[in-house]
Protein backbone atom coordinates (compact mmCIF):
# COMPACT_ATOMS: atom_id res chain seq x y z
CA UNK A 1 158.46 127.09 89.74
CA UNK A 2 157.06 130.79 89.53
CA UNK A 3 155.87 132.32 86.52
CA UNK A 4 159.03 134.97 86.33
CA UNK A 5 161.83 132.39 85.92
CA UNK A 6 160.10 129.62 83.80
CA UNK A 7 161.49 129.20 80.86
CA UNK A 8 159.57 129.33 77.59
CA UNK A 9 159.84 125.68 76.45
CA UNK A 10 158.41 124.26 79.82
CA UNK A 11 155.77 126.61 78.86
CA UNK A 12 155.15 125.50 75.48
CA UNK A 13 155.48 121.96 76.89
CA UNK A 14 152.58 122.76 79.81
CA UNK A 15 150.71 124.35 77.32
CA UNK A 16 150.93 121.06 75.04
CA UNK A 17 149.83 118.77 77.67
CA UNK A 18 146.49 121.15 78.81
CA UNK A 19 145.59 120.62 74.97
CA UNK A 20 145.81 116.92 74.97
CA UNK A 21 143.79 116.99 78.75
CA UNK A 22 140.83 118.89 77.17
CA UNK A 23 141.13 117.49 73.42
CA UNK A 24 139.15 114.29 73.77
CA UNK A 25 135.89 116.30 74.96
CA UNK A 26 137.15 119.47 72.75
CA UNK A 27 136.71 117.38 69.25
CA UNK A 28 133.57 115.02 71.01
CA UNK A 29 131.23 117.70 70.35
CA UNK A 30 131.54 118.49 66.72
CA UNK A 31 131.86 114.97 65.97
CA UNK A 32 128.56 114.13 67.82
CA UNK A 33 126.75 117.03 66.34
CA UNK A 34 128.49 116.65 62.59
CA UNK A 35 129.98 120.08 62.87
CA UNK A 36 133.68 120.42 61.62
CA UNK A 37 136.35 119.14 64.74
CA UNK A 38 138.66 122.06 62.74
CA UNK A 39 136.44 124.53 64.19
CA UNK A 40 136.17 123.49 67.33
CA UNK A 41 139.80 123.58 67.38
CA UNK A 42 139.94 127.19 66.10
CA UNK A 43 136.96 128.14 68.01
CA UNK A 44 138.77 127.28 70.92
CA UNK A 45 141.70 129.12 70.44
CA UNK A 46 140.26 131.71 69.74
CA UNK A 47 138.01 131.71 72.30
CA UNK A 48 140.56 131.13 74.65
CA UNK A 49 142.72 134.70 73.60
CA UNK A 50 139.87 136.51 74.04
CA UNK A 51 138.50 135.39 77.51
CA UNK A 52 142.68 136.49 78.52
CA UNK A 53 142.20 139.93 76.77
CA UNK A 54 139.34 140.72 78.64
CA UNK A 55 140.43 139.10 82.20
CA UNK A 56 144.27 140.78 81.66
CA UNK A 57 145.36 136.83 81.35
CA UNK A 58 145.10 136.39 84.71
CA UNK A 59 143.15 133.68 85.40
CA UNK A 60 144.70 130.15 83.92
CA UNK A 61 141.84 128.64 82.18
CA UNK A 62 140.99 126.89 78.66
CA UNK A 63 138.42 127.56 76.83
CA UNK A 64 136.97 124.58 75.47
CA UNK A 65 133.67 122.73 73.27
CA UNK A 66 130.45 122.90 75.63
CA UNK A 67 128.46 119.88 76.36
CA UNK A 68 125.44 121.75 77.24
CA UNK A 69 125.05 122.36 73.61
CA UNK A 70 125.48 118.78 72.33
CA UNK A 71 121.56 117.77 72.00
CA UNK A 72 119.91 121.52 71.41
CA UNK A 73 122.94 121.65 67.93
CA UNK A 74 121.53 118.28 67.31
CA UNK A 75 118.16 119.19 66.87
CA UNK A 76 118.05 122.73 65.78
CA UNK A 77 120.69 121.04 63.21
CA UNK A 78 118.43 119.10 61.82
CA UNK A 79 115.19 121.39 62.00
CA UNK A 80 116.63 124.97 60.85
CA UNK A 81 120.08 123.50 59.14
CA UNK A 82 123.42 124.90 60.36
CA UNK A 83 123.83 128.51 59.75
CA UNK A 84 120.85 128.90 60.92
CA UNK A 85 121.99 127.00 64.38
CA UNK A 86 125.31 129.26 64.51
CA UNK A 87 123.01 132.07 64.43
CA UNK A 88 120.87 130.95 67.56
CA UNK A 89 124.22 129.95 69.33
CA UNK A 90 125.77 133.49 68.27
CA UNK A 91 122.53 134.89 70.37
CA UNK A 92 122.91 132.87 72.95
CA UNK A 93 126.60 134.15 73.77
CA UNK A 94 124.47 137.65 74.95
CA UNK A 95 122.96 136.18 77.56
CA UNK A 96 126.58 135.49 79.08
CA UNK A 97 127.04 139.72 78.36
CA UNK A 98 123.28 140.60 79.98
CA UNK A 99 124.54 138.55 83.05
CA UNK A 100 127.97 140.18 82.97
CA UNK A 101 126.47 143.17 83.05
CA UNK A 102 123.85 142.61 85.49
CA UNK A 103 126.51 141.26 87.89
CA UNK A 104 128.52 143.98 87.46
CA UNK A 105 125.31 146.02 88.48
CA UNK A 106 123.59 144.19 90.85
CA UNK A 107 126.02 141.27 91.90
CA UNK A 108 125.96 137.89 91.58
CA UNK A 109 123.50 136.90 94.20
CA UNK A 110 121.05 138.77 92.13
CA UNK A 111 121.25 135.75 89.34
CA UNK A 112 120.97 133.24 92.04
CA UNK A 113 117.87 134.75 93.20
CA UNK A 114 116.22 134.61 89.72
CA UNK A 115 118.04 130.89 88.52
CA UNK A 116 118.16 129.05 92.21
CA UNK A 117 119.49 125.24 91.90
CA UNK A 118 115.61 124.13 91.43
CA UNK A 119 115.59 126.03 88.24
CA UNK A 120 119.08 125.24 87.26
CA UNK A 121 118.90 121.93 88.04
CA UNK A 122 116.26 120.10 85.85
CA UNK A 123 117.31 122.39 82.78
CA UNK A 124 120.59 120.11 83.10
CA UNK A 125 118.66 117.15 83.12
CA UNK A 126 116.91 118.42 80.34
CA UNK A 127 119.79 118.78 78.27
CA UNK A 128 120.78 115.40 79.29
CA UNK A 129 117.91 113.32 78.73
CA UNK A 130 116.19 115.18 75.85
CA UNK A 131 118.32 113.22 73.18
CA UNK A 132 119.29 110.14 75.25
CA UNK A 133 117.56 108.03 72.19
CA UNK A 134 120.22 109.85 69.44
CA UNK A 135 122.80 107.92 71.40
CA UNK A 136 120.93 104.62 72.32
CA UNK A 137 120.40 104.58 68.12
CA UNK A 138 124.16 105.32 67.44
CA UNK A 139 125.39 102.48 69.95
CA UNK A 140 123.08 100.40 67.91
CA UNK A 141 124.88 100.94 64.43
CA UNK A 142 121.93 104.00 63.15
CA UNK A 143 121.97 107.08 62.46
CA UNK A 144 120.76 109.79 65.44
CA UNK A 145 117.27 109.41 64.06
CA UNK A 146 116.95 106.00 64.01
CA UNK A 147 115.94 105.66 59.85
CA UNK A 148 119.23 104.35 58.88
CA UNK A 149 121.32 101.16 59.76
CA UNK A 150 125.08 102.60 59.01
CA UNK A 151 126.75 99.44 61.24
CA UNK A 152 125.04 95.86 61.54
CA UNK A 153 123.68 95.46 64.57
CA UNK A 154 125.70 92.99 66.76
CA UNK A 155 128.79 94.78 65.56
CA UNK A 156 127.82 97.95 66.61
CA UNK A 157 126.93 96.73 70.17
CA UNK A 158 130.25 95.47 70.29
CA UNK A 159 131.95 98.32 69.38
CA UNK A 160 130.02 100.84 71.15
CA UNK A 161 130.34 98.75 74.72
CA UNK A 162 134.26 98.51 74.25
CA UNK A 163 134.12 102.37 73.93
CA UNK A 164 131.46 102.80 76.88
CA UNK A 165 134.05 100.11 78.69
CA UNK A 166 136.93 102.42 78.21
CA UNK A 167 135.79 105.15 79.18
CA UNK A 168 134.14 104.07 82.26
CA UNK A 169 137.25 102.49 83.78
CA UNK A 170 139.52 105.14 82.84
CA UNK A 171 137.59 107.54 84.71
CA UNK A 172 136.92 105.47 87.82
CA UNK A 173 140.37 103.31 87.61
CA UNK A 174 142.80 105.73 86.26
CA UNK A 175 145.39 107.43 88.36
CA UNK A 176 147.10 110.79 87.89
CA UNK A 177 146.50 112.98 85.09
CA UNK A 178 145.42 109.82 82.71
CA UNK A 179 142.23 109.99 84.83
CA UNK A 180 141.49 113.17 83.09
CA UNK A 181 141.45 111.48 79.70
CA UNK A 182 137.94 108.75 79.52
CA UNK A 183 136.51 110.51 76.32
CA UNK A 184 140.15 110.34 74.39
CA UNK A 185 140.72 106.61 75.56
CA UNK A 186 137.20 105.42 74.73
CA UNK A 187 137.13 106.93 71.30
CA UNK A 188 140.88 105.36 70.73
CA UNK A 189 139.88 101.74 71.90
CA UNK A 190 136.53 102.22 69.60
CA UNK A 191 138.48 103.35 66.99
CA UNK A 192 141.29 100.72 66.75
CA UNK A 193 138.90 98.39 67.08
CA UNK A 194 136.86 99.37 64.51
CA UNK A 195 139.71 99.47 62.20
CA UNK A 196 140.47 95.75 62.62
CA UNK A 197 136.13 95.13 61.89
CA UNK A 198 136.61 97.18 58.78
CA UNK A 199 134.81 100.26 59.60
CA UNK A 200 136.51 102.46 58.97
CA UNK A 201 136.88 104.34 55.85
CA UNK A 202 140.77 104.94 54.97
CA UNK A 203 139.82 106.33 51.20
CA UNK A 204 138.67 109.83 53.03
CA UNK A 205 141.84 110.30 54.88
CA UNK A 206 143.71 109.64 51.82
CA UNK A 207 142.57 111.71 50.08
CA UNK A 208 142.45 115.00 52.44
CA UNK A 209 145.00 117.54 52.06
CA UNK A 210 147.50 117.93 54.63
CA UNK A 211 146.94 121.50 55.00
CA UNK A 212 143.98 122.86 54.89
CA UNK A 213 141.57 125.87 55.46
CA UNK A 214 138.85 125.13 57.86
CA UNK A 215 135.10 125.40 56.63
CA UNK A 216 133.67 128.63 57.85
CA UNK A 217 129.96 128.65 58.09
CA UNK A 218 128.77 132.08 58.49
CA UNK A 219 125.31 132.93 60.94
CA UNK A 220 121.50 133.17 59.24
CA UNK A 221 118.90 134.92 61.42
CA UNK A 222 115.73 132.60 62.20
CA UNK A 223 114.26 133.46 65.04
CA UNK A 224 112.67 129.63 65.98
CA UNK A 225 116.22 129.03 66.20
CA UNK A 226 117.16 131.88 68.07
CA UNK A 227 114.46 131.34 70.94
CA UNK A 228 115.10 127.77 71.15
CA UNK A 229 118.93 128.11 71.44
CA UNK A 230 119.34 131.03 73.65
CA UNK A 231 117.35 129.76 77.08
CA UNK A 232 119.81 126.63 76.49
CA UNK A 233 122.93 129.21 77.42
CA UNK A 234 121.50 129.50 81.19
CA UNK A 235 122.84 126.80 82.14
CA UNK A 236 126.55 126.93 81.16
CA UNK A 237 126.70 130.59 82.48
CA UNK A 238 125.46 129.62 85.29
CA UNK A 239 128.17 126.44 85.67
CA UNK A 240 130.58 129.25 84.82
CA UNK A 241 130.43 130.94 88.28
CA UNK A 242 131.45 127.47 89.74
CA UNK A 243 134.26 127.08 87.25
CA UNK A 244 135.47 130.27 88.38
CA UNK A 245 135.34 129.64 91.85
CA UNK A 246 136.82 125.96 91.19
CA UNK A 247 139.80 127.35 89.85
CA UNK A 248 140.05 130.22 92.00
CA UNK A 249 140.54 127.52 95.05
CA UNK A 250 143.02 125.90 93.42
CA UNK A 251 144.88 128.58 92.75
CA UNK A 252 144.59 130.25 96.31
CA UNK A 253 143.42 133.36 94.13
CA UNK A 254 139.88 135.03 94.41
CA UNK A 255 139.40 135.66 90.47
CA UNK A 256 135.41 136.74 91.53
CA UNK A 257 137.11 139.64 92.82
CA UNK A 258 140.15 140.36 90.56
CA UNK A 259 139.71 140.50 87.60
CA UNK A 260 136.08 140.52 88.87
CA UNK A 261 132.77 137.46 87.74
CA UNK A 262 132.02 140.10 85.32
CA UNK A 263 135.07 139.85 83.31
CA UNK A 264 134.84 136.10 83.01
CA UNK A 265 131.64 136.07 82.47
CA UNK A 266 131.63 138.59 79.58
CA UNK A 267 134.68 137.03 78.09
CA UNK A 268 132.71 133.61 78.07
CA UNK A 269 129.95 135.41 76.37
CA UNK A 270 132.64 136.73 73.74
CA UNK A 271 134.18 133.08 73.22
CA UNK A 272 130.90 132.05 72.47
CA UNK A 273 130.02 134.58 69.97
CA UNK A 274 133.21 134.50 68.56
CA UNK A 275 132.82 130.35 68.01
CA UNK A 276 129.58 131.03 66.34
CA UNK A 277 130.65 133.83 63.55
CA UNK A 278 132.94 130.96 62.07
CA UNK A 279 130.91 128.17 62.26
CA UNK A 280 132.71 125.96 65.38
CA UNK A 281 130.56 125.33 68.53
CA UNK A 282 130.16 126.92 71.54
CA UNK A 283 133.20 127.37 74.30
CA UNK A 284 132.78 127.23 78.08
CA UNK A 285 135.33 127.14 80.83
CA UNK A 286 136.91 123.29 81.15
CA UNK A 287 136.34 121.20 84.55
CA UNK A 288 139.03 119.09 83.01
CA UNK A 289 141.57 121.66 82.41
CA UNK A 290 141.12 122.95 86.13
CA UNK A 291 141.65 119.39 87.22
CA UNK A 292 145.18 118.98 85.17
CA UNK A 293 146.11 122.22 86.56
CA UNK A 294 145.72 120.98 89.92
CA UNK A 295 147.79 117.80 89.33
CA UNK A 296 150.69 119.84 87.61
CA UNK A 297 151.06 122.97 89.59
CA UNK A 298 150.51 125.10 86.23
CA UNK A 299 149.14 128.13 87.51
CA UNK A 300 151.04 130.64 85.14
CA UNK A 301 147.67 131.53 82.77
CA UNK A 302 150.57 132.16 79.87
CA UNK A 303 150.37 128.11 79.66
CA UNK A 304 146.60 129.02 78.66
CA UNK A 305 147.98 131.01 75.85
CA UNK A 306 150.52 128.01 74.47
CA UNK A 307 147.39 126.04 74.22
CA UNK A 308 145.28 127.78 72.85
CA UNK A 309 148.16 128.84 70.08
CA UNK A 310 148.61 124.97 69.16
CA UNK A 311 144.62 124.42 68.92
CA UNK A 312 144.78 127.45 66.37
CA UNK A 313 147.39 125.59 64.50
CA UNK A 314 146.24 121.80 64.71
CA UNK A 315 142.50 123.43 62.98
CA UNK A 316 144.96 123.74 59.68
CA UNK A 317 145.69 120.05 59.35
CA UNK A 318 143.46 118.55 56.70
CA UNK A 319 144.54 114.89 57.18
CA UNK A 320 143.68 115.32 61.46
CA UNK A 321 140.12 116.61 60.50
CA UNK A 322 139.36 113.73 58.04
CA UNK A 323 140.95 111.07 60.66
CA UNK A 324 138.22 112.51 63.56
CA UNK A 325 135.61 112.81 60.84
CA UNK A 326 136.40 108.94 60.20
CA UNK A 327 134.98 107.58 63.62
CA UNK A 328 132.49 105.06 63.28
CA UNK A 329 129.43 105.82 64.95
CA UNK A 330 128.97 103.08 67.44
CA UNK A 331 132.37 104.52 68.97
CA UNK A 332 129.97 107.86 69.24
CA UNK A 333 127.22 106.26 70.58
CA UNK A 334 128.66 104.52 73.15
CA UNK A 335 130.01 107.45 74.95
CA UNK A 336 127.05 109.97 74.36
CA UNK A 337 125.36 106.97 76.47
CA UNK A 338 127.46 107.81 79.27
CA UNK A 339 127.98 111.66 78.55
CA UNK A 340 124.33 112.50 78.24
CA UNK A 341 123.61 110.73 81.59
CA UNK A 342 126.69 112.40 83.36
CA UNK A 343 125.02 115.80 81.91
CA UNK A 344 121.71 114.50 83.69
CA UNK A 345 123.77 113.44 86.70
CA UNK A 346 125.41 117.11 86.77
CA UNK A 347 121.54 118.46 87.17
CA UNK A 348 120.27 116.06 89.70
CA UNK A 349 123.45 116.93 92.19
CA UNK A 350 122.94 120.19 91.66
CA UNK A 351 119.48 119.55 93.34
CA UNK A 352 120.93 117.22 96.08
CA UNK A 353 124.19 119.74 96.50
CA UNK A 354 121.68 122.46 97.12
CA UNK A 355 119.92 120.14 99.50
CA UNK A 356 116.48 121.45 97.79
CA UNK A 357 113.44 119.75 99.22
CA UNK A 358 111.18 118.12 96.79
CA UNK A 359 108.51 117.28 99.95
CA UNK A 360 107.65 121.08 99.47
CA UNK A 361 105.08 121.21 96.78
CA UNK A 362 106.27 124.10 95.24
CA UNK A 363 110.07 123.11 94.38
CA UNK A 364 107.70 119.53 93.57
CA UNK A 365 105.85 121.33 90.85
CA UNK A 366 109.11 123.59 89.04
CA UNK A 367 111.14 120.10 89.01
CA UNK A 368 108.09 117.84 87.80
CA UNK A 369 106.75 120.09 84.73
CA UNK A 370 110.43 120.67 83.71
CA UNK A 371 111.42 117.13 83.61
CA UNK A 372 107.72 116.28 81.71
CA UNK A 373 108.13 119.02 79.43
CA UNK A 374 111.42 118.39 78.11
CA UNK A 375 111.78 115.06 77.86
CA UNK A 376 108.35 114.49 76.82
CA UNK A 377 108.77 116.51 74.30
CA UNK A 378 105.92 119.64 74.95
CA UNK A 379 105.83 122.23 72.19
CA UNK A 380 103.90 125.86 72.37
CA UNK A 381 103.28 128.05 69.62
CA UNK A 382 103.55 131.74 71.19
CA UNK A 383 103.64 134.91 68.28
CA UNK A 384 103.87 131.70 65.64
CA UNK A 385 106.86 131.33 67.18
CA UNK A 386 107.44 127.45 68.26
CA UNK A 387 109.26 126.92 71.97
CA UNK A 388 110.17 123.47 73.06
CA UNK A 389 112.69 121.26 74.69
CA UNK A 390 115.21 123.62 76.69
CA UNK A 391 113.57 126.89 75.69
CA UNK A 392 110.80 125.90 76.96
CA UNK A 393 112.00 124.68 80.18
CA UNK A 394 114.32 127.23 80.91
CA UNK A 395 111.46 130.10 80.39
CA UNK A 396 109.00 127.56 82.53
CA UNK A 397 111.37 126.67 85.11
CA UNK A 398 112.54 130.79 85.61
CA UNK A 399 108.25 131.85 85.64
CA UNK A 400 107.40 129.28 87.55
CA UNK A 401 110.13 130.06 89.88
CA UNK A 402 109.15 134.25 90.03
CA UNK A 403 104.80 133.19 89.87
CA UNK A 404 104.77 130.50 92.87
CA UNK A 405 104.44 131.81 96.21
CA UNK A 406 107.65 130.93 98.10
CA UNK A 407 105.82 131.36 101.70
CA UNK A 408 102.95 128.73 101.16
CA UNK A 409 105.42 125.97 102.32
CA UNK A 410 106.30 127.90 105.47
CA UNK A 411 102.53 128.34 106.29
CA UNK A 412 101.94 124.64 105.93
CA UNK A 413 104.91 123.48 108.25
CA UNK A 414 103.27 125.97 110.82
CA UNK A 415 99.91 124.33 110.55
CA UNK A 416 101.35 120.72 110.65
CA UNK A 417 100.82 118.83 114.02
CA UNK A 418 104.27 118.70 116.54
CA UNK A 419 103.96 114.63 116.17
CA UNK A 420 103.09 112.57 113.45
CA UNK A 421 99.95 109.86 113.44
């Protein structure tokens, strides 16, 4: 049906239905970080109205919680506290506005010279892998630390496997548009079954107002948490292009060129500020919501605008909040298991998609001291300032990329006998 003649409620109800597509990952991230799922909600919305202001609505997209962010909120969380965190991410959202503008300026090919795919590549594995123990110790009934049993043991296992079940099959058995839901039907399953082993706390929900005011948390300055944070943004502006383009073919619409990468990308960076100043996490551009438009044939972006309207108005529902603040964390724990090795998975691909050739010593030396250095946990003191984990990567991975000659692999190919001994 074309955008001219369809009629407002089958908007509204399109609108409704890319909501429920992207809410099982939208709520995941506060939950796994212990921000507010009322923020996310509202961050998202409002995220969402701003990327259409500054694309002219044009391109039908939802902006949505990013699960780049998952382990560097988790850490700088617990290390610099929360407005603190919301400050780094707020920084982070100008790197999305220095690439806007240096695409606008020098084009797109410009980043891919400076971030190839074997710089790109292990920073997503990074993020992955970094905090793969925070979920091992969740499916195991303790908190992300390890230095607190919440959930006996065996019961946790239990729970967290029926979650990691559920999601699995759903997204390899699943037909149709369910297929686009293995976060929402894992955390269900967890849930209900956690209900009937009595872990879940009903006194909470109770007692939560129906209508409520989310909690804003307003930005502090620290600059530890501002370099550590803002590297971490490379790699979900760099997924962005792909979203774009992902969209864009489904569509049959070039949105690169109209409204231009330099909108999209500096009404990303926007979202993501925006999220920040009130405390919700950071918004990226949803795989899954380009996926449900693809099965539904909604291309009209004003569906973009329903959702992102009922995500401002499901943030104001006290009782929803303290129902996903409720989840058990073995129902957690079992999907970060699977979500922070997708997020790894995402990284290596990138590398195979790229077809980048780890026999040459120098994309061999980028991809090793990335990998060592963030998941073995390397931290450097530069200006008393401490770097580690994906700061540190993403600065090694972009010097190392500039510093090692890019010829010497050529010359040693030439030198190399015609037949082999």
């Amino acid at each position: 049906m074309s955008e001219v003649t369809e009629p407002v409620w089958r908007q509204a109800l399109s609108g409704a239905q890319i909501l429920f597509v992207a809410f099982g990952a939208l709520v995941l991230v506060p939950i796994l970080t212990g921000m507010n799922p009322s923020m996310a909600l509202l961050g998202a919305g409002m995220g969402t109205l701003i990327f259409q202001a500054t694309t002219g609505r044009q391109v039908p997209i939802f902006l949505g919680s990013s699960f780049a962010f998952i382990a560097p909120i988790i850490y700088s969380t617990q290390t610099w506290g929360l407005p603190a965190t919301m400050g780094g991410l707020f920084v982070a959202g100008w790197l999305y506005l220095i690439l806007a503008a240096v695409i606008k300026l020098r084009g797109v090919e410009f980043i891919h010279r400076i971030m190839p795919p074997v710089v790109v590549g292990p920073i997503i594995m990074v993020i992955g892998l970094g905090l793969a123990n925070v979920a091992v110790n969740m499916a195991m009934g303790k908190t992300g630390d390890g230095k607190a049993v919440l959930v006996e043991y065996n019961t946790a296992l239990l729970v967290a496997a029926a979650s990691l079940a559920t999601t699995a099959a759903v997204a390899t058995r699943a037909r149709g548009i369910f297929r686009l839901l293995p976060v929402l039907s894992g955390v269900a399953v967890g849930y209900l079954l956690s209900m009937c082993l009595g872990l879940v706390d009903f006194s909470k929900i109770a007692a939560a107002p129906w209508i409520a005011a989310p909690n804003f948390v307003a930005p502090q300055w620290n600059m530890s948490a501002i370099l550590f944070m803002f590297p971490v943004a490379l790699a979900p502006a760099i997924e962005h292009v792909g979203d774009i383009v992902a969209i864009g073919a489904v569509t049959g619409k070039d949105y690169t060129e109209k409204p231009g990468l330099h909108r999209t990308m500096l009404g990303d960076g926007l979202a993501v500020c925006s999220a920040a100043l009130i405390g919700g996490p950071p918004v990226t551009t949803y795989a899954e919501v380009t996926g449900a438009v693809m099965i539904t044939r909604c291309y009209n972006p004003v569906i973009m605008t329903w959702a992102a309207g009922f995500a401002i108005v499901m943030a104001f529902f006290g009782k929803f909040n303290a129902i996903l603040q409720s989840i058990p964390v073995p129902v957690m724990g079992g999907i970060m298991m699977l979500l922070f090795g997708s997020i790894a998975a995402v990284g290596l691909n990138t590398l195979i998609h790229a077809r980048v050739d780890l026999n040459k010593a120098r994309n061999l030396v980028i991809v090793s001291l990335v990998l060592v250095f963030g998941i073995g946990g390397l931290s450097v003191t530069v200006a008393g300032q401490h770097l580690h984990g994906v700061s540190l990567c993403g600065i090694a991975a972009i010097l190392l990329n500039l510093i090692l000659p890019k010829d010497q692999d050529a010359v040693e190919e030439d030198e190399e006998p015609d037949t082999i001994a």
